[in-house]
C-alpha atoms as a PDB file:
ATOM      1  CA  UNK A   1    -102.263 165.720-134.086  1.00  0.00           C
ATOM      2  CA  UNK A   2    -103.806 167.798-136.549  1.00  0.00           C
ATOM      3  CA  UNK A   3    -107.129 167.576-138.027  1.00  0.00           C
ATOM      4  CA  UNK A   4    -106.489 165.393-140.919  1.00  0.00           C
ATOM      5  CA  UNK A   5    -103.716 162.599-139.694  1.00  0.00           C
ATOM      6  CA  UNK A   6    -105.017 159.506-139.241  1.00  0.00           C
ATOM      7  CA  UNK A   7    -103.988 158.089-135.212  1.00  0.00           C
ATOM      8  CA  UNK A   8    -102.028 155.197-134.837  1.00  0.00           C
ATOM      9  CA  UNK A   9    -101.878 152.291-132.325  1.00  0.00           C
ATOM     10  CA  UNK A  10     -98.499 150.735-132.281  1.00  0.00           C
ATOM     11  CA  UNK A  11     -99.008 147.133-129.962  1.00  0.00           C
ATOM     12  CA  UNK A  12     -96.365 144.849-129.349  1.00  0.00           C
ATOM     13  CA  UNK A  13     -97.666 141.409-128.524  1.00  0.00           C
ATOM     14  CA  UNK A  14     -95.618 138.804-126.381  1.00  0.00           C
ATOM     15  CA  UNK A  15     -96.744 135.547-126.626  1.00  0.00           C
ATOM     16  CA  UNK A  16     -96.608 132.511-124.092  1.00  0.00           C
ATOM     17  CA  UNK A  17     -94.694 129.776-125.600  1.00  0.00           C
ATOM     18  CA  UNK A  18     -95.289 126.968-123.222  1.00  0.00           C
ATOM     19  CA  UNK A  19     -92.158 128.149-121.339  1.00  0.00           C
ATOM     20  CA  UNK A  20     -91.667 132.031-120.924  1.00  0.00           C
ATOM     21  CA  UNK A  21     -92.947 135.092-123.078  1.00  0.00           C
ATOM     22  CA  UNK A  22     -91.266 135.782-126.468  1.00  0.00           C
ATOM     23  CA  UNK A  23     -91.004 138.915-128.394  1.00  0.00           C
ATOM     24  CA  UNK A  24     -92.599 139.515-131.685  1.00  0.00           C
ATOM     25  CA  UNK A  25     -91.311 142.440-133.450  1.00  0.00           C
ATOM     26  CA  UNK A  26     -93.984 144.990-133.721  1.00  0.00           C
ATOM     27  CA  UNK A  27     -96.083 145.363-136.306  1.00  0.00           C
ATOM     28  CA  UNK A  28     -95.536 148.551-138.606  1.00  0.00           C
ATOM     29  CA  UNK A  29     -98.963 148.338-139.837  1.00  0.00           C
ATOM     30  CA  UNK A  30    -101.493 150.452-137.748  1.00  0.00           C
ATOM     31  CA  UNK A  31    -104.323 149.611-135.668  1.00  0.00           C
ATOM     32  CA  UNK A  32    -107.428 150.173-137.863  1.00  0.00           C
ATOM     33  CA  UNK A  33    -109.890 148.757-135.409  1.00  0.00           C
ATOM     34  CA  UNK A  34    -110.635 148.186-131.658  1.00  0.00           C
ATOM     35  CA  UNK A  35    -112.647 145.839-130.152  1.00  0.00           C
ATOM     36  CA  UNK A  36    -114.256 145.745-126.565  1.00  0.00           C
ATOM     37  CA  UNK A  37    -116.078 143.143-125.067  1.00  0.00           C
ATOM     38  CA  UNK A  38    -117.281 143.696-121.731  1.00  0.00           C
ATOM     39  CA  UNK A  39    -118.928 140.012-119.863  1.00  0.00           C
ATOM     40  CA  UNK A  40    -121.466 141.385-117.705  1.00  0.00           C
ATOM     41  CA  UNK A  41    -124.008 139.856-114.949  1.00  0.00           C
ATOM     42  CA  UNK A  42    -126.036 141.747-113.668  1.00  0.00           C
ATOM     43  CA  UNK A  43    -124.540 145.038-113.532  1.00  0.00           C
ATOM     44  CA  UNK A  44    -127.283 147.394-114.284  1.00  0.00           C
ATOM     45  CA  UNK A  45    -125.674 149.638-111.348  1.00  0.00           C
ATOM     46  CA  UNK A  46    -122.417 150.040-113.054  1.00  0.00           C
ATOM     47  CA  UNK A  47    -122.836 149.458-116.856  1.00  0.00           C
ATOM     48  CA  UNK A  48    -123.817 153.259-117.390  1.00  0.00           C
ATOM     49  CA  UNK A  49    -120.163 154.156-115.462  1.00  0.00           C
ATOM     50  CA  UNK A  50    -118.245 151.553-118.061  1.00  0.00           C
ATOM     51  CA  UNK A  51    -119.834 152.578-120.941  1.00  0.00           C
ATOM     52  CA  UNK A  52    -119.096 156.368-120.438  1.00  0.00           C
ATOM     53  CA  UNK A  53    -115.388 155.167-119.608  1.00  0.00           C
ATOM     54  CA  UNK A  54    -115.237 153.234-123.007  1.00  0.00           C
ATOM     55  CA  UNK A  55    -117.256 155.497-124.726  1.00  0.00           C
ATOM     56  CA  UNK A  56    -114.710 158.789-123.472  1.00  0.00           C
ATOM     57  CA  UNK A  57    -111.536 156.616-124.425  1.00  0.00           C
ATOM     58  CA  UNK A  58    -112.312 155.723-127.830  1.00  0.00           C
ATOM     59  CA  UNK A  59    -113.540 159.812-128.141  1.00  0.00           C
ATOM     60  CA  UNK A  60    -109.385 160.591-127.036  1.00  0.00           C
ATOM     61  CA  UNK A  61    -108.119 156.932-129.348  1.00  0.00           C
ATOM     62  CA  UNK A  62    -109.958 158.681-132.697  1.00  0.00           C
ATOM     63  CA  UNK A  63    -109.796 155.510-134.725  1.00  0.00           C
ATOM     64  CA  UNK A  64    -112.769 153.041-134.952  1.00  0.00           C
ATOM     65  CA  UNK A  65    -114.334 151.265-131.644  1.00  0.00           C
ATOM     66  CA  UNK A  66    -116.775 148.669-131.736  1.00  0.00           C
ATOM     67  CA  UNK A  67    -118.068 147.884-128.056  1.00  0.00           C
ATOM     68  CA  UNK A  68    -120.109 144.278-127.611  1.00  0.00           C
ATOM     69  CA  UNK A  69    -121.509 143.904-123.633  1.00  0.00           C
ATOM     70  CA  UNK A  70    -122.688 140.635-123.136  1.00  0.00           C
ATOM     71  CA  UNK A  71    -124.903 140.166-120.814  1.00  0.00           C
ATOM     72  CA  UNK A  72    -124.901 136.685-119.157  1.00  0.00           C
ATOM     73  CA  UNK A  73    -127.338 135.256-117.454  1.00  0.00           C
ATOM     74  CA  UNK A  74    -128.729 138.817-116.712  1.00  0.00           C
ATOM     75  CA  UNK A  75    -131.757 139.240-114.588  1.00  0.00           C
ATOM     76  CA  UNK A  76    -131.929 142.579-113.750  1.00  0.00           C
ATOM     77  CA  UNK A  77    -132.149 145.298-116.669  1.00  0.00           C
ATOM     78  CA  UNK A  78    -128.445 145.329-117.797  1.00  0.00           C
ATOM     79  CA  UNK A  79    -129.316 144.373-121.814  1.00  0.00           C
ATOM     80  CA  UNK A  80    -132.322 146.565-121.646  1.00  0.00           C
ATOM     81  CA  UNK A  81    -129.956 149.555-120.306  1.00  0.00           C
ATOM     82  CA  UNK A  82    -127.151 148.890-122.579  1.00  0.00           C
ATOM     83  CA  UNK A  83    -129.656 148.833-125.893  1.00  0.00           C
ATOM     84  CA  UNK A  84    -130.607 152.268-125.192  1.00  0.00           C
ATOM     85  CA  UNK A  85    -127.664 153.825-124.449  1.00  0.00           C
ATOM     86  CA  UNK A  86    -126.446 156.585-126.940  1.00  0.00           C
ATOM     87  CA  UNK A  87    -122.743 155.940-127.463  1.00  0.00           C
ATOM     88  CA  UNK A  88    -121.376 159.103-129.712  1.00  0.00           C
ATOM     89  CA  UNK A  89    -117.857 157.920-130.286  1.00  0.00           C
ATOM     90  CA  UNK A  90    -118.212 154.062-131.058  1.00  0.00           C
ATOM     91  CA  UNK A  91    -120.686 151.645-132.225  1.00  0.00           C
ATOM     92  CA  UNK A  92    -122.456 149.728-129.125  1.00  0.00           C
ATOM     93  CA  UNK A  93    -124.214 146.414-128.835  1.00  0.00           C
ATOM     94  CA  UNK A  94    -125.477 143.901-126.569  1.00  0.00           C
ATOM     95  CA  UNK A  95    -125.775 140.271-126.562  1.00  0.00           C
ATOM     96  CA  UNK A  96    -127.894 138.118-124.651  1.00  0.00           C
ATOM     97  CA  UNK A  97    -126.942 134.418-123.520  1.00  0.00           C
ATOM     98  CA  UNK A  98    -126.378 131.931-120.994  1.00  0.00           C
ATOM     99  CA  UNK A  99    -122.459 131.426-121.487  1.00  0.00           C
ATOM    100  CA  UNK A 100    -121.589 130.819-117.363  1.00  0.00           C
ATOM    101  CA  UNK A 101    -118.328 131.961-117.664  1.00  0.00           C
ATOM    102  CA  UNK A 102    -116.475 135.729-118.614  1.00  0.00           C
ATOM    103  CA  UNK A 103    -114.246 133.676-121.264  1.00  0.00           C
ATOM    104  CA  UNK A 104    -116.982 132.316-122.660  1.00  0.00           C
ATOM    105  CA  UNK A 105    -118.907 135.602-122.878  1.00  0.00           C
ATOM    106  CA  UNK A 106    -115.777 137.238-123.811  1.00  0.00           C
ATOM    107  CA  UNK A 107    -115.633 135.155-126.586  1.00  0.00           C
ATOM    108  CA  UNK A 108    -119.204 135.430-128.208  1.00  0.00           C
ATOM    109  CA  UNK A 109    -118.538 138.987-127.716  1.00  0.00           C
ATOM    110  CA  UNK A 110    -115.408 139.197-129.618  1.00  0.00           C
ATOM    111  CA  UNK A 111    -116.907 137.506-132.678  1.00  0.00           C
ATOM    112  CA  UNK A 112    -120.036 139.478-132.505  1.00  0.00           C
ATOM    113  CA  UNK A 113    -118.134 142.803-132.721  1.00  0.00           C
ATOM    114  CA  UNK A 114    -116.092 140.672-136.027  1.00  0.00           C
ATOM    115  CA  UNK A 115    -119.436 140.468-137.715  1.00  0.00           C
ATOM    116  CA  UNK A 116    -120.577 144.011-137.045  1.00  0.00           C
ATOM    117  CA  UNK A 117    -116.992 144.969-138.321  1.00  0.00           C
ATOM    118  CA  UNK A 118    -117.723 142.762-141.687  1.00  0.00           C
ATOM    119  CA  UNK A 119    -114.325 142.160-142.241  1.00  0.00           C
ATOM    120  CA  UNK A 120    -113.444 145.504-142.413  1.00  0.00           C
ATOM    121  CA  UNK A 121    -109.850 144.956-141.116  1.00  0.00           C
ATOM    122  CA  UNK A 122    -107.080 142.369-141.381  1.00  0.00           C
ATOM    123  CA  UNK A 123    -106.619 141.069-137.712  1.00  0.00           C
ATOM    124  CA  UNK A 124    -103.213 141.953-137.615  1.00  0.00           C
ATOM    125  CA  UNK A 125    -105.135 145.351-137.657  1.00  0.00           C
ATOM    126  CA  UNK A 126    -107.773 144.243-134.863  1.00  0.00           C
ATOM    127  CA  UNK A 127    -106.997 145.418-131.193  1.00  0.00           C
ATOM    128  CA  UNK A 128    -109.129 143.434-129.356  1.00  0.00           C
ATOM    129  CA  UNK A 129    -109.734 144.402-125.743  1.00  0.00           C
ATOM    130  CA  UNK A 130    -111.741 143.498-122.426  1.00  0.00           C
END
């Protein structure tokens, strides 16, 4: 890839239709955006090691990352660790709640990272990833 091309994702999605998984045909538009959310509980041992592994992919993806760790329930330093992290290739937050659940954190993660993102994608455009 040379300096000036623009990367692109290429994701085909197979969705569950009640009864087995169906093929979409892929989308020819490209990825424009990814989105992590990370659920975490009390994980101020590890979150340093997953933000560095998030942080190093979306340096070798080159398009846009936006990273939301929520921290649920958290009673050790996790939200306190992940605020003051320096992330160099992707834009990192945290989130603080009592959701009880990863899908629930998940979730409140996803549409925190939509927000930051200010609709600057399509969501046919939107990886979203956890």
């Amino acid at each position: 890839m040379s300096a000036g091309d623009e990367p692109r994702f290429s994701v085909e999605v197979a969705p569950f239709d009640g009864l087995r998984a169906t093929r979409r045909r892929p989308s020819s538009a490209p990825i424009e955006l990814v989105v992590v959310a990370v659920p975490a509980r009390n994980e101020e041992r590890r979150i340093a090691a997953c933000r560095a592994s998030i942080d190093n992919a979306a340096r070798r993806g080159g398009g846009p990352v936006i990273t939301v760790v929520g921290a649920d329930g958290c009673s050790d330093a996790t939200a306190h660790l992940v605020a003051t992290m320096p992330a160099t290739s992707m834009t990192l937050a945290v989130i603080e709640g009592t959701w009880r659940r990863p899908s629930s954190t998940r979730r409140a993660a996803v549409e925190h990272a939509l927000v930051v993102a200010g609709g600057r994608c399509a969501a046919d455009r939107t990886w979203i990833a956890n």
